[in-house]
C-alpha atoms as a PDB file:
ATOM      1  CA  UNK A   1     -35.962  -1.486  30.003  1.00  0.00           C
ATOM      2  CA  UNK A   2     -39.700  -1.529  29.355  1.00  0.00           C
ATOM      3  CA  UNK A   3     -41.785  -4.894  29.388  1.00  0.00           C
ATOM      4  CA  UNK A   4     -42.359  -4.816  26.072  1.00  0.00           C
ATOM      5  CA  UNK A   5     -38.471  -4.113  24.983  1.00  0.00           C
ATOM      6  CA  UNK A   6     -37.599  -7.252  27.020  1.00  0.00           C
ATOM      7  CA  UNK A   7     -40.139  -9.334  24.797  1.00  0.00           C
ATOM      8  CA  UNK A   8     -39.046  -8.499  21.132  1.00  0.00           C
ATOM      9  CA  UNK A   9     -34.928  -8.925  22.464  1.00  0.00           C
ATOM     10  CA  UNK A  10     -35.752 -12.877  22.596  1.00  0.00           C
ATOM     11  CA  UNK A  11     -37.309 -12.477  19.114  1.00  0.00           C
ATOM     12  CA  UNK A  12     -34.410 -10.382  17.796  1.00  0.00           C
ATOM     13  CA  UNK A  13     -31.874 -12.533  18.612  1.00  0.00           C
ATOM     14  CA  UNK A  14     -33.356 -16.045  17.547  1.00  0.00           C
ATOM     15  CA  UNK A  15     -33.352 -15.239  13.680  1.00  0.00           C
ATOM     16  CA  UNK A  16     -29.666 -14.676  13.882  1.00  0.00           C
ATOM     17  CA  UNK A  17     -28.851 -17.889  16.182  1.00  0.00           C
ATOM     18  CA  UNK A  18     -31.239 -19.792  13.637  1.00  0.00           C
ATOM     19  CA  UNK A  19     -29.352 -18.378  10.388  1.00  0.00           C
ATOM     20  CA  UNK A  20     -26.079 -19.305  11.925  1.00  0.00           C
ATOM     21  CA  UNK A  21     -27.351 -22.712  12.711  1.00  0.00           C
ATOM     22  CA  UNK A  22     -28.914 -23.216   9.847  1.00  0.00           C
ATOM     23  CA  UNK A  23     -25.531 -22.733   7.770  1.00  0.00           C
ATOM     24  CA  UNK A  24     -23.522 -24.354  10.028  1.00  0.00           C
ATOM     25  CA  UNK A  25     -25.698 -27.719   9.666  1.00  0.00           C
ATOM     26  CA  UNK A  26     -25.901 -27.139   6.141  1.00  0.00           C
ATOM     27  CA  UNK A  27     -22.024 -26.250   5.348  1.00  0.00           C
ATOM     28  CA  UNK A  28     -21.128 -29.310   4.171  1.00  0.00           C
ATOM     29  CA  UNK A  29     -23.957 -29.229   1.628  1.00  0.00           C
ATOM     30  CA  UNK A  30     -23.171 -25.973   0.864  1.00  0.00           C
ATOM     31  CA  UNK A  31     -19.447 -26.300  -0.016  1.00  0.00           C
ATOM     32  CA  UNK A  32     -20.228 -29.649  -1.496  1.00  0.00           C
ATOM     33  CA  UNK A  33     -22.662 -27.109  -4.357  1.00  0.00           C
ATOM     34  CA  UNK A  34     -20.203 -24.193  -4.484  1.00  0.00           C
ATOM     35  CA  UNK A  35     -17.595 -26.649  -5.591  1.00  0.00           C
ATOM     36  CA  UNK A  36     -19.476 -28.088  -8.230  1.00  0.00           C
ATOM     37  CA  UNK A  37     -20.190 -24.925  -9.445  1.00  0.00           C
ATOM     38  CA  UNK A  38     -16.829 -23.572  -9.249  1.00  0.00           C
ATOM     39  CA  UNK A  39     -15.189 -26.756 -11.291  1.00  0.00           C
ATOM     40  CA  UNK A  40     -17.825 -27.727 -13.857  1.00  0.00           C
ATOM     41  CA  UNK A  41     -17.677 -25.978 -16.872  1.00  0.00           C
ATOM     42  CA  UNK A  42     -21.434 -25.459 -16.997  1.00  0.00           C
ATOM     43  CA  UNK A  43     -21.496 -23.743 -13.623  1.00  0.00           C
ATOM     44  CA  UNK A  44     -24.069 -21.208 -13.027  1.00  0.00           C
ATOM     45  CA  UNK A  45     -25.657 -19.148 -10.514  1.00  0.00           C
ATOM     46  CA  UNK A  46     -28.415 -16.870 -10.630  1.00  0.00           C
ATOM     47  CA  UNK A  47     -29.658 -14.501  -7.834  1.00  0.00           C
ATOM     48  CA  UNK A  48     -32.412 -12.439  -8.992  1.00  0.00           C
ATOM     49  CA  UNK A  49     -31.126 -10.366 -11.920  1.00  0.00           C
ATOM     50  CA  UNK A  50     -27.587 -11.513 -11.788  1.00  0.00           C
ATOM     51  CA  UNK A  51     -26.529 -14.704 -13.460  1.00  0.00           C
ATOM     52  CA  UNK A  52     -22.700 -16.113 -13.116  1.00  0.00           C
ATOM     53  CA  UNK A  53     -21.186 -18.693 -14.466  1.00  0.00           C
ATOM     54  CA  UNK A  54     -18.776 -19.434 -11.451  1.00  0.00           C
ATOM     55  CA  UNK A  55     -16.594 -22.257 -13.800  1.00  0.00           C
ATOM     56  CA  UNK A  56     -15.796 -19.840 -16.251  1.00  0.00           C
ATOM     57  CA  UNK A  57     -15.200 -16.900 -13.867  1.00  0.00           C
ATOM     58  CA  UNK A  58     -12.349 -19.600 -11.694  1.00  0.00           C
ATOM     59  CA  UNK A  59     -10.954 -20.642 -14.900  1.00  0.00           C
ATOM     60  CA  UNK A  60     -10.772 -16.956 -16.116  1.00  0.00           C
ATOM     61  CA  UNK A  61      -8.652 -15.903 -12.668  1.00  0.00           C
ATOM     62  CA  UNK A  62      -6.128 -18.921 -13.097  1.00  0.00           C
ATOM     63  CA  UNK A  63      -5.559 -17.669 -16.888  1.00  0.00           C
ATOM     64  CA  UNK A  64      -5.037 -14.620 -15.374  1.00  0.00           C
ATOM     65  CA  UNK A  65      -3.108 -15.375 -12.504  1.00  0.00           C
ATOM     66  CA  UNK A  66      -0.634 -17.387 -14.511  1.00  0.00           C
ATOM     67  CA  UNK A  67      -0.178 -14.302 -17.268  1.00  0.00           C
ATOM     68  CA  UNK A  68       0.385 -12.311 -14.417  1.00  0.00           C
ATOM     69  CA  UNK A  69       3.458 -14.796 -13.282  1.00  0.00           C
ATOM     70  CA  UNK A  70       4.721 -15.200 -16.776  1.00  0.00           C
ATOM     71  CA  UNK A  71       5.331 -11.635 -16.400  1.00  0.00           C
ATOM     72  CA  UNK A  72       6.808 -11.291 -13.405  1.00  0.00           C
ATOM     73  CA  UNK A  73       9.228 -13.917 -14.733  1.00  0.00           C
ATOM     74  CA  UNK A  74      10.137 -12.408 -18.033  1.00  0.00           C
ATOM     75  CA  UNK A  75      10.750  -8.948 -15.729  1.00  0.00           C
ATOM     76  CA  UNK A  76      12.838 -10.372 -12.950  1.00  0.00           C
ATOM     77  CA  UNK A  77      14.891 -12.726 -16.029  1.00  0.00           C
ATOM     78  CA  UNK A  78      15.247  -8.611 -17.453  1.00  0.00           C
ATOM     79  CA  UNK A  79      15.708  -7.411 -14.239  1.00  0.00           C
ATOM     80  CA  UNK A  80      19.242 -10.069 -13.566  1.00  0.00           C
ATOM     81  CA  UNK A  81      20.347  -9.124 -17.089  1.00  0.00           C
ATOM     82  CA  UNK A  82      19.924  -5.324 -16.424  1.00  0.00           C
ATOM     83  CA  UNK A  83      22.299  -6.032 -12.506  1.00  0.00           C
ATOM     84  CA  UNK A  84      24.928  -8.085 -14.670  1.00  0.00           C
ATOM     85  CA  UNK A  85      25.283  -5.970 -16.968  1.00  0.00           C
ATOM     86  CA  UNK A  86      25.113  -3.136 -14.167  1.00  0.00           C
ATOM     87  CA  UNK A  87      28.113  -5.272 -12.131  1.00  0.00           C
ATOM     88  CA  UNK A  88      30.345  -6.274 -15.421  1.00  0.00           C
ATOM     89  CA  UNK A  89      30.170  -2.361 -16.313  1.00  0.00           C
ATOM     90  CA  UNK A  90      29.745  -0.505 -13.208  1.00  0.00           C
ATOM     91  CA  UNK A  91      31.283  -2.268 -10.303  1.00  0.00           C
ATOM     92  CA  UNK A  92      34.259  -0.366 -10.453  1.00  0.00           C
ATOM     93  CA  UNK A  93      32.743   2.748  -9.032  1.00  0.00           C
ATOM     94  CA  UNK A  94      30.701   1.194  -6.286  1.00  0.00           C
ATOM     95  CA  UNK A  95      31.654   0.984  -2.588  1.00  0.00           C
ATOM     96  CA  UNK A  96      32.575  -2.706  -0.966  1.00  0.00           C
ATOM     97  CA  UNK A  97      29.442  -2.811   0.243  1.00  0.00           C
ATOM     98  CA  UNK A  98      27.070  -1.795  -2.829  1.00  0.00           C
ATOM     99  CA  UNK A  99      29.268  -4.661  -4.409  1.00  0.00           C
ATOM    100  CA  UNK A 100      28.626  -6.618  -1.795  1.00  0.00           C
ATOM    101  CA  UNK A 101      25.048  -6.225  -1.659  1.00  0.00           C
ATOM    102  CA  UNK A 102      24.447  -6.111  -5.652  1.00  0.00           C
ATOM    103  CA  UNK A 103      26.196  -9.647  -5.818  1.00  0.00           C
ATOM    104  CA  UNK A 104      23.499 -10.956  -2.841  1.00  0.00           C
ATOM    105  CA  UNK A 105      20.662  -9.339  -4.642  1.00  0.00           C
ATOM    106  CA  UNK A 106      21.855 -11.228  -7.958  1.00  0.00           C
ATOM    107  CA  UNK A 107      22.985 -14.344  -6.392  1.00  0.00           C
ATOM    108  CA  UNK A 108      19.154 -14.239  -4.889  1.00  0.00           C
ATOM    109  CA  UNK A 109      17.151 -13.194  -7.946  1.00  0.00           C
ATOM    110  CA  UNK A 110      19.619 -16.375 -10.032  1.00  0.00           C
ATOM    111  CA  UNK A 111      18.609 -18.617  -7.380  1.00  0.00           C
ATOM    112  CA  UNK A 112      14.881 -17.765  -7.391  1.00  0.00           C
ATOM    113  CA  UNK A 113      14.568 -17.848 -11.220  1.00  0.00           C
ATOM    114  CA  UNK A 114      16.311 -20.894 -11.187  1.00  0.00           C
ATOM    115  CA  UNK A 115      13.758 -22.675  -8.787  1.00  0.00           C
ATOM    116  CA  UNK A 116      10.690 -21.065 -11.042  1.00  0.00           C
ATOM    117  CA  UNK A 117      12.107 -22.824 -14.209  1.00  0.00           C
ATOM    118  CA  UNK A 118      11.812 -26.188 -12.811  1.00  0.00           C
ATOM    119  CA  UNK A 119       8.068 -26.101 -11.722  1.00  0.00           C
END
């Protein structure tokens, strides 16, 4: 390495080393902002051009989110009908173990439903 490459690699490396230091002294601060943002109503965040409103945007994905589970509910609550029916009807033409298996499948979606309707 030349003289003058051994000079900038000091200079180089101290901006990142500051940065990080920098945001680990201020992380607390930091959080302590990003949380108001993200549960206030009002919360908004502009970076040049773009402008969010980070409350909005966290409320938005928990609307979502919890649409998304109703779903999932309402399908696996189709899902045991479709394997009782499936087991009252069908059964007779399965193996020991399909049976076997179906009824721990069923037993295991009954059990899981049942522990979603009492949240």
């Amino acid at each position: 390495m030349t003289e003058s490459t051994l000079k900038i690699i000091p200079l180089v490396l101290s901006w990142p080393v500051a940065a990080v230091l920098i945001v680990l002294f201020l992380r607390k601060p930091i959080m302590k902002v990003v949380d108001r943002f993200i549960d206030g109503q009002s919360g908004r965040a502009k970076i040049g051009p773009i402008e969010v409103e980070l409350g909005q945007l966290a409320d938005n994905g928990k609307k979502a989110i919890q649409q998304l589970n109703d779903i999932n509910h309402i399908i696996a609550k189709s899902r045991l009908i479709e394997l009782e029916i499936t087991t009252e009807t069908l059964s007779h033409a399965f193996s020991t173990k399909h049976k076997k298996d179906l009824e721990k499948v069923t037993l295991e979606l009954k059990e899981k439903l049942t522990e979603l309707n009492k949240k």
